[in-house]
PDB file of N, CA and C in Angstrom:
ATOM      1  N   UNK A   1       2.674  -9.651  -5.760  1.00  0.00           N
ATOM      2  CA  UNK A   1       2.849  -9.559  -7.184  1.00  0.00           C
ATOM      3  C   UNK A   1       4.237  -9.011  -7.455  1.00  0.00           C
ATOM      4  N   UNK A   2       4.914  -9.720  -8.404  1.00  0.00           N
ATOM      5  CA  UNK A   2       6.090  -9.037  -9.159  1.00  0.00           C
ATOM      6  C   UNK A   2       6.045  -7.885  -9.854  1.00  0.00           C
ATOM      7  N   UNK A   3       6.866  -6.967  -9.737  1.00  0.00           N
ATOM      8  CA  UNK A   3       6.510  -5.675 -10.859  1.00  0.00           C
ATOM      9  C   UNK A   3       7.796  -6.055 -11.546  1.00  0.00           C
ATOM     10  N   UNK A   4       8.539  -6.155 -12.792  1.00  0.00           N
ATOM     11  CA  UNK A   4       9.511  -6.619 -13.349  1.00  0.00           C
ATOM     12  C   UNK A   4      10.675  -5.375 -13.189  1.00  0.00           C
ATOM     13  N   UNK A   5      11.810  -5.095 -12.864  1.00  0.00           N
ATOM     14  CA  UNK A   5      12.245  -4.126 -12.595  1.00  0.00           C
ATOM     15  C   UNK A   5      12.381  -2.787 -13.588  1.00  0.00           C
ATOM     16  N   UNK A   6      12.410  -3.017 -15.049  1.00  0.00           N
ATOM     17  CA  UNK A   6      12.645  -2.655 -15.580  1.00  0.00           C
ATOM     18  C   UNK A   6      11.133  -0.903 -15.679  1.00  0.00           C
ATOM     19  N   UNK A   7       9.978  -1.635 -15.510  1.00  0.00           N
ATOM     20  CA  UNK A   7       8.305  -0.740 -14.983  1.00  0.00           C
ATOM     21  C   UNK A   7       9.047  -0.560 -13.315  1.00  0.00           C
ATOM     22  N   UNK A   8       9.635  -1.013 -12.512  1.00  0.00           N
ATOM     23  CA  UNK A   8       9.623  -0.457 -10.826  1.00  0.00           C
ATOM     24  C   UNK A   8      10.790   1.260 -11.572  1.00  0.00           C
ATOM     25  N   UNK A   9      12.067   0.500 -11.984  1.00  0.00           N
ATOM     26  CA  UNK A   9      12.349   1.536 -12.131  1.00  0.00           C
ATOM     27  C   UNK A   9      11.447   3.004 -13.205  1.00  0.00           C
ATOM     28  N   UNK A  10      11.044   2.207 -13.677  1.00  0.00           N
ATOM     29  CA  UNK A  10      10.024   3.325 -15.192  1.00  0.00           C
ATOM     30  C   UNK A  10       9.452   4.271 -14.287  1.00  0.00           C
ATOM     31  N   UNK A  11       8.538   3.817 -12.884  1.00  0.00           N
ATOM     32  CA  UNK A  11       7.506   4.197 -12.257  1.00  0.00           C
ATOM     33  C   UNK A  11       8.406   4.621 -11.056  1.00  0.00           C
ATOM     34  N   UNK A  12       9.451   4.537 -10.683  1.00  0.00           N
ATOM     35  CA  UNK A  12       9.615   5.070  -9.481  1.00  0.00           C
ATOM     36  C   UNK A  12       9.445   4.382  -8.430  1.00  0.00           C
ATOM     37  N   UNK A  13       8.954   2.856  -8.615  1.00  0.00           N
ATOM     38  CA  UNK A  13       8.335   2.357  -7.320  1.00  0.00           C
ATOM     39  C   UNK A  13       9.492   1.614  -6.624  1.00  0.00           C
ATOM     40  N   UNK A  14       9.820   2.189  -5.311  1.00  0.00           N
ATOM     41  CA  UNK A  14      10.665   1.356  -4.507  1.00  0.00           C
ATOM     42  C   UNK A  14      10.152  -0.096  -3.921  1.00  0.00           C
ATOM     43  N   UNK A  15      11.041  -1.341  -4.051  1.00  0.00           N
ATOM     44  CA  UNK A  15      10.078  -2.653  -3.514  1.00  0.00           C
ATOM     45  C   UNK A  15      10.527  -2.392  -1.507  1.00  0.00           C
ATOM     46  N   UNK A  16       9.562  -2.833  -1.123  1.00  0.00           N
ATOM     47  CA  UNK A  16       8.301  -3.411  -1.482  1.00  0.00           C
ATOM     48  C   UNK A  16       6.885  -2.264  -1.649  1.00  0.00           C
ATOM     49  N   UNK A  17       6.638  -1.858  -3.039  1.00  0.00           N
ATOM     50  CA  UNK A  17       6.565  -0.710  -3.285  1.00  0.00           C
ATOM     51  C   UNK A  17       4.498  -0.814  -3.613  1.00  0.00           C
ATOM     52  N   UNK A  18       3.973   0.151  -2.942  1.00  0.00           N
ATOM     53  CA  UNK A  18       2.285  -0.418  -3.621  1.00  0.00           C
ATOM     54  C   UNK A  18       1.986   0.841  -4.589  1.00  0.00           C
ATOM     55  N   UNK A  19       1.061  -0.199  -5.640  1.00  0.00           N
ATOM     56  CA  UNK A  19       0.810   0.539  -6.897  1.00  0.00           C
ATOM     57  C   UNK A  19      -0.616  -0.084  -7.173  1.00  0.00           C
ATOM     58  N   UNK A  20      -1.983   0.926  -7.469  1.00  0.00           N
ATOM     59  CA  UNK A  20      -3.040   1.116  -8.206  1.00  0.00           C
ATOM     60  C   UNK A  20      -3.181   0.716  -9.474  1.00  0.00           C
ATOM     61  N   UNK A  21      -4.004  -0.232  -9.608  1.00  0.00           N
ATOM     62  CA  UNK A  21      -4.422  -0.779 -10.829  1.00  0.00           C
ATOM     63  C   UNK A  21      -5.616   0.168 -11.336  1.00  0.00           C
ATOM     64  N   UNK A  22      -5.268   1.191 -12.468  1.00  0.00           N
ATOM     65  CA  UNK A  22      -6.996   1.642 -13.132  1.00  0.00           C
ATOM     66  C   UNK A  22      -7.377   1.685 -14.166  1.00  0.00           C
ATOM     67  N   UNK A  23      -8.337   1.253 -14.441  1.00  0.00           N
ATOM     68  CA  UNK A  23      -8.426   1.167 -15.648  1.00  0.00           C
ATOM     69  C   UNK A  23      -9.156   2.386 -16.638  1.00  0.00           C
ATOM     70  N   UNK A  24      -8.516   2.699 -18.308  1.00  0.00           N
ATOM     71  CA  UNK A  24      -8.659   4.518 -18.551  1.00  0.00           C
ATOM     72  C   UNK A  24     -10.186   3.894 -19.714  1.00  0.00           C
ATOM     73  N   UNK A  25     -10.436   5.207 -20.271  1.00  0.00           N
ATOM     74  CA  UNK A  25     -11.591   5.229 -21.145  1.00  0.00           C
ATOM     75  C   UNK A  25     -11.256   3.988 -22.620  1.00  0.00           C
ATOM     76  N   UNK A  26     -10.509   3.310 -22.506  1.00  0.00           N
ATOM     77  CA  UNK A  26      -9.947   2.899 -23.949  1.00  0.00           C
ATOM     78  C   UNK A  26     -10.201   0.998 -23.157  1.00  0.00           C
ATOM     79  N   UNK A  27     -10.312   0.695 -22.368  1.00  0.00           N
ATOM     80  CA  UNK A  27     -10.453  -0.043 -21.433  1.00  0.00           C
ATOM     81  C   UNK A  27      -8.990  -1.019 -21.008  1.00  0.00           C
ATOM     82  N   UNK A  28      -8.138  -0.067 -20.972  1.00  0.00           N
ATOM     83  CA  UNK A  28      -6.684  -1.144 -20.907  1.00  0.00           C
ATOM     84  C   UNK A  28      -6.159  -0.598 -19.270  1.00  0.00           C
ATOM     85  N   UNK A  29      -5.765  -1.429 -18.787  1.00  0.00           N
ATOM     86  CA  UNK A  29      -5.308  -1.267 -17.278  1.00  0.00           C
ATOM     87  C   UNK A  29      -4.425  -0.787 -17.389  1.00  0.00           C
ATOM     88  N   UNK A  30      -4.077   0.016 -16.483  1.00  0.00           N
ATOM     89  CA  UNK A  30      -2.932   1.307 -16.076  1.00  0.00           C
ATOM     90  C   UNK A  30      -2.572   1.092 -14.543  1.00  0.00           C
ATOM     91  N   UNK A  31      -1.234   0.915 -14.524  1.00  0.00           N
ATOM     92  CA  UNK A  31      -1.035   0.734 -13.029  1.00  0.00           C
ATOM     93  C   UNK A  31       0.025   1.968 -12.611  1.00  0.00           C
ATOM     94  N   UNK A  32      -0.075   2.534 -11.436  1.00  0.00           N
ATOM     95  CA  UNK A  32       0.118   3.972 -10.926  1.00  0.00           C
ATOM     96  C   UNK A  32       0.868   3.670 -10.084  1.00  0.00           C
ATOM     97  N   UNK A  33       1.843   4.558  -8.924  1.00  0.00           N
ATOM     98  CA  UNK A  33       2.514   3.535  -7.872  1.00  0.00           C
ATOM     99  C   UNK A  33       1.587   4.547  -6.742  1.00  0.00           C
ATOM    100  N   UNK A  34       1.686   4.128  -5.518  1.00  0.00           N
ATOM    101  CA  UNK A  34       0.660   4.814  -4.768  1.00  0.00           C
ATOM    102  C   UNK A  34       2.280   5.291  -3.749  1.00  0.00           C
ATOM    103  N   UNK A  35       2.098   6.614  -3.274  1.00  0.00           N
ATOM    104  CA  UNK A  35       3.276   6.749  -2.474  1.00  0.00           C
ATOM    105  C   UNK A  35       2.621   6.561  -0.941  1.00  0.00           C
ATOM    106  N   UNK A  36       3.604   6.682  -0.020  1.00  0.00           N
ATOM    107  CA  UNK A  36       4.068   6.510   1.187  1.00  0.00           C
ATOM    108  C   UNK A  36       3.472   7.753   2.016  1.00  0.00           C
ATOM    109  N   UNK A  37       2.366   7.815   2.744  1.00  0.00           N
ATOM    110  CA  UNK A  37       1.895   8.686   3.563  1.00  0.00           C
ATOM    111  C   UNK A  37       3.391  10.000   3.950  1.00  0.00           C
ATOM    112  N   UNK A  38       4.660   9.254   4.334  1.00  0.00           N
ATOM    113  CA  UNK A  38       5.770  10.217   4.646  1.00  0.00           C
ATOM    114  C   UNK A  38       5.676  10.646   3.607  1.00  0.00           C
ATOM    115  N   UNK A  39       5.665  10.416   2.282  1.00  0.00           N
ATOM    116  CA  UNK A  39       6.347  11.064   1.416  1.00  0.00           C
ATOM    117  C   UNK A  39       5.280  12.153   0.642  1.00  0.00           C
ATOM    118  N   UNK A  40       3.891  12.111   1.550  1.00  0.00           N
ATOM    119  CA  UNK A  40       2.984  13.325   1.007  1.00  0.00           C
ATOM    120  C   UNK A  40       2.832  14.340   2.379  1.00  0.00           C
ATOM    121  N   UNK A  41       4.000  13.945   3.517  1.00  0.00           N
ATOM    122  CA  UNK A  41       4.042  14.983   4.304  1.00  0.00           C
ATOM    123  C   UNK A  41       4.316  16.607   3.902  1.00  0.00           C
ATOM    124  N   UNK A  42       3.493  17.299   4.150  1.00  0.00           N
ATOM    125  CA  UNK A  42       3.749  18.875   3.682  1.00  0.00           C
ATOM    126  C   UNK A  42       3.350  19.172   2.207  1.00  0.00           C
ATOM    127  N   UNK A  43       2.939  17.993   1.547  1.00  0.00           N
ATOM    128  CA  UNK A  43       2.067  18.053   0.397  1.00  0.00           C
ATOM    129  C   UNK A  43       1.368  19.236   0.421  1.00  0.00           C
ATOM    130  N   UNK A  44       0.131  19.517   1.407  1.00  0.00           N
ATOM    131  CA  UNK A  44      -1.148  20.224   1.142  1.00  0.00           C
ATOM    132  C   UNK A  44      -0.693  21.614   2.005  1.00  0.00           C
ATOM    133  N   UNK A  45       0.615  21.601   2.539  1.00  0.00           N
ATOM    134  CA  UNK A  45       0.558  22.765   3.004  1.00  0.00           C
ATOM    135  C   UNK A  45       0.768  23.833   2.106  1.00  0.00           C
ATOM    136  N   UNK A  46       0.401  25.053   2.356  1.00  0.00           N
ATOM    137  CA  UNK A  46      -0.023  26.543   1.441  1.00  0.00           C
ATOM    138  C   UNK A  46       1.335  27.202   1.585  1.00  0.00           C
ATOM    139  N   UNK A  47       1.530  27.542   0.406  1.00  0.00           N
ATOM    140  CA  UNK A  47       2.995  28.293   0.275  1.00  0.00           C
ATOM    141  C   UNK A  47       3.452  29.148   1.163  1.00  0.00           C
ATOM    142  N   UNK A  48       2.205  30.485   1.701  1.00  0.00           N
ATOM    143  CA  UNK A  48       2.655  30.988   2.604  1.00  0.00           C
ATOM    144  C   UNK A  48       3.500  30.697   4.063  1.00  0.00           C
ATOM    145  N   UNK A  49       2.737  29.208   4.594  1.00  0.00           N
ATOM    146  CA  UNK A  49       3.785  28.677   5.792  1.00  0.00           C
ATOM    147  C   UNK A  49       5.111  28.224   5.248  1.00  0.00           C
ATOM    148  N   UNK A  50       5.837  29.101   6.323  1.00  0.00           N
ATOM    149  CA  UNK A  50       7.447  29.180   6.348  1.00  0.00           C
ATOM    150  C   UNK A  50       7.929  28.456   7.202  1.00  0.00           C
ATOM    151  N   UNK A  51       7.328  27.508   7.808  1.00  0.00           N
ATOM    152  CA  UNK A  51       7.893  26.513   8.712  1.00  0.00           C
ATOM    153  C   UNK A  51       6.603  25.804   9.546  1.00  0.00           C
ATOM    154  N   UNK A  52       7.245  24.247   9.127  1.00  0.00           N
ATOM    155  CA  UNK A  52       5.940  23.494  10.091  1.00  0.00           C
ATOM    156  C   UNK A  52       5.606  23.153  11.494  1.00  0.00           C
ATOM    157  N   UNK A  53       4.594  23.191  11.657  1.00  0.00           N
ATOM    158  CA  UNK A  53       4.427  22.693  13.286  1.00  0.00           C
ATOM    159  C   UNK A  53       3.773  21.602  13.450  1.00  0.00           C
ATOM    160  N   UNK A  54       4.096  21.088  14.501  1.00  0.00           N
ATOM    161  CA  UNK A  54       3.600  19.744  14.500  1.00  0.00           C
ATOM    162  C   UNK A  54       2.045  20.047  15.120  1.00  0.00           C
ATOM    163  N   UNK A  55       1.563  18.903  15.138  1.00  0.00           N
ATOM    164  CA  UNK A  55      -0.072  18.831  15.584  1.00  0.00           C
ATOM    165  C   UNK A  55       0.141  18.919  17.100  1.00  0.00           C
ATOM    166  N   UNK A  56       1.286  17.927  17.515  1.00  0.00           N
ATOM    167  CA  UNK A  56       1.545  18.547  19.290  1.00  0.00           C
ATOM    168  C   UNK A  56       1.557  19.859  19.641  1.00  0.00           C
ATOM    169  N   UNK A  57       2.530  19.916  18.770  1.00  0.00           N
ATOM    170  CA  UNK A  57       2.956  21.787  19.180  1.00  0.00           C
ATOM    171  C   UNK A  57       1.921  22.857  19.291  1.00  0.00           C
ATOM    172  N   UNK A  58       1.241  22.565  18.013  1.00  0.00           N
ATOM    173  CA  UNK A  58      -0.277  23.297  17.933  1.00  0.00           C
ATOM    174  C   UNK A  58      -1.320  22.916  19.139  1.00  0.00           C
ATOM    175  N   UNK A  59      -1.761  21.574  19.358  1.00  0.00           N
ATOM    176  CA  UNK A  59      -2.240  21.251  20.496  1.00  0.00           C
ATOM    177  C   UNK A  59      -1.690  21.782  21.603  1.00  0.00           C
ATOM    178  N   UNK A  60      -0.169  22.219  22.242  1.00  0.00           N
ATOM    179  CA  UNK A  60       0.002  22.681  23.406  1.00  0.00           C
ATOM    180  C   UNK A  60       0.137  24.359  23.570  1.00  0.00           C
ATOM    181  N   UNK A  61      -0.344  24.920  22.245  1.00  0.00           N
ATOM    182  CA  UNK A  61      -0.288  26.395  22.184  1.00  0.00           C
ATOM    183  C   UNK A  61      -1.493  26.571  22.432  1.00  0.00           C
ATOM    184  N   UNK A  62      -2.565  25.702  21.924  1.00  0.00           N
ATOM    185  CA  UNK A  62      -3.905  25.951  22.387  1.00  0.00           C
ATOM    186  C   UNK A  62      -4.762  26.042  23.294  1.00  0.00           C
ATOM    187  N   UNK A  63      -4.115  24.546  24.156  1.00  0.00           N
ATOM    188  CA  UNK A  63      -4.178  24.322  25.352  1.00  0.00           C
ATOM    189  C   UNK A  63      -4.074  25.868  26.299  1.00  0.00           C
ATOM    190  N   UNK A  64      -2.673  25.789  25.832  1.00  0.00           N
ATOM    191  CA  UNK A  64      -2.260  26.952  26.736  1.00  0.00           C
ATOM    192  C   UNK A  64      -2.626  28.509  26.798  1.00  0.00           C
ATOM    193  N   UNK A  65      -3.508  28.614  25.371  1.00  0.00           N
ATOM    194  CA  UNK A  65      -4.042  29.896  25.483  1.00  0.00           C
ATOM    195  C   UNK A  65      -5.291  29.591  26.263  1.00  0.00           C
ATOM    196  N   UNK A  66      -6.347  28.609  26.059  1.00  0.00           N
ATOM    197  CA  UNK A  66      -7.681  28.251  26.252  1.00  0.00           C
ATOM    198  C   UNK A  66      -7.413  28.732  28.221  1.00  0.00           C
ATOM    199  N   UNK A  67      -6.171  28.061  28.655  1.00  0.00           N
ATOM    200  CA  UNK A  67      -5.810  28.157  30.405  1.00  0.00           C
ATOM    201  C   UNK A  67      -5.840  29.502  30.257  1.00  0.00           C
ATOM    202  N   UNK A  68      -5.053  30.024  29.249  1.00  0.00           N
ATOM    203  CA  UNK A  68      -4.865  31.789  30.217  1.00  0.00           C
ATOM    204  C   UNK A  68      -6.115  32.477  30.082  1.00  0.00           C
ATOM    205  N   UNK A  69      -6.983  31.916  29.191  1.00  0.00           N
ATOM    206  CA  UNK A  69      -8.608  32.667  28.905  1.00  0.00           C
ATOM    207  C   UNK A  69      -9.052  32.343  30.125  1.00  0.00           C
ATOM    208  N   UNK A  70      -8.696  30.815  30.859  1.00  0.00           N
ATOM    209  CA  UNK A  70      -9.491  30.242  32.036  1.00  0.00           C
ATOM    210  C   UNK A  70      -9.635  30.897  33.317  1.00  0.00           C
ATOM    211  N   UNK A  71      -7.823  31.280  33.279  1.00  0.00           N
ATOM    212  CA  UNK A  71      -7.234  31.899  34.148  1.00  0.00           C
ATOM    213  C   UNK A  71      -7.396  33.449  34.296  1.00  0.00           C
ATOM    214  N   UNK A  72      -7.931  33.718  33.248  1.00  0.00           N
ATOM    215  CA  UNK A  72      -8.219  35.193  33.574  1.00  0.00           C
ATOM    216  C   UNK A  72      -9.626  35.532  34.107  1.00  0.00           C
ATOM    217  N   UNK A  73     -10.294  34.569  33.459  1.00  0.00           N
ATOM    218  CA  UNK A  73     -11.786  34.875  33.267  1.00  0.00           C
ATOM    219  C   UNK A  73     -12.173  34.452  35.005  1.00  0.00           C
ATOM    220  N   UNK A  74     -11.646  33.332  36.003  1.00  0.00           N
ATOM    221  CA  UNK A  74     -11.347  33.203  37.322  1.00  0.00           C
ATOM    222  C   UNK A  74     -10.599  34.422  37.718  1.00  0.00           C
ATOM    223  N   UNK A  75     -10.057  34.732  37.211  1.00  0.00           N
ATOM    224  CA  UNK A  75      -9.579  35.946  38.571  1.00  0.00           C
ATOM    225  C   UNK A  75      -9.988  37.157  38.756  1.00  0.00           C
ATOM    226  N   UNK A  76     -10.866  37.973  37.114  1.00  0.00           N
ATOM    227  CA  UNK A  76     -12.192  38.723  37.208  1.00  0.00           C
ATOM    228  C   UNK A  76     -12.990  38.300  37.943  1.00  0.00           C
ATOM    229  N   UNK A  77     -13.808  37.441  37.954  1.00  0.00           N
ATOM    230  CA  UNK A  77     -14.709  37.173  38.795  1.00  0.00           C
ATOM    231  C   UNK A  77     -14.553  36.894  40.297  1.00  0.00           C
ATOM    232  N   UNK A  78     -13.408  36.985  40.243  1.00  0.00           N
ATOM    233  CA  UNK A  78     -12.980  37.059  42.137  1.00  0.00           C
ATOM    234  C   UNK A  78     -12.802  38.370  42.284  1.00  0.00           C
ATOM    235  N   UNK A  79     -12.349  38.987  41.597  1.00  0.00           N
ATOM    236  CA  UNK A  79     -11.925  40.449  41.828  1.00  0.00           C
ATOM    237  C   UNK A  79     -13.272  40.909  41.909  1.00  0.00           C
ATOM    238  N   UNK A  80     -14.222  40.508  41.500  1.00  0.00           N
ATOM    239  CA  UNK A  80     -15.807  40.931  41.334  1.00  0.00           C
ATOM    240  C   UNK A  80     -16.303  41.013  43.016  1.00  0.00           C
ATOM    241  N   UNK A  81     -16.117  39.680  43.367  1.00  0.00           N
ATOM    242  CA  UNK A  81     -16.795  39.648  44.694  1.00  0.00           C
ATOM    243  C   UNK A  81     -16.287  40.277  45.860  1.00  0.00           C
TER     244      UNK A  81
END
């Protein structure tokens, strides 16, 4: 579908740009532009974080604590016997 440029620019929508058709209580269609997964990166994060981490990063801090719990909890129990 064409959006005529004059509504791409109104709306913000970059081509090749996707936009929501909805329709409001009055029954006339309203079209919305839908953004770009990148561009709702850090959206939902909470004011307090002062810097992001990635889901890797978090995954290999976890990892790595879960080993030293592993690693400890093995070497009590040797020290046991």
């Amino acid at each position: 579908m064409t959006i005529p440029k004059e509504f791409r620019d109104k709306l913000q929508i970059d081509p090749p740009g996707r936009v929501r058709f909805d329709e409001n209580e009055n029954g006339e269609i309203v079209v919305r532009p839908v953004k770009r997964p990148s561009e709702l990166r850090g959206a939902l994060a909470s004011e307090s974080e002062t810097h992001e981490q990635t889901a890797t990063r978090q995954l290999r801090e976890r990892r790595a604590k879960d080993k030293q719990r592993a690693d400890d909890t093995h070497s009590l129990s040797k020290q046991d016997k």
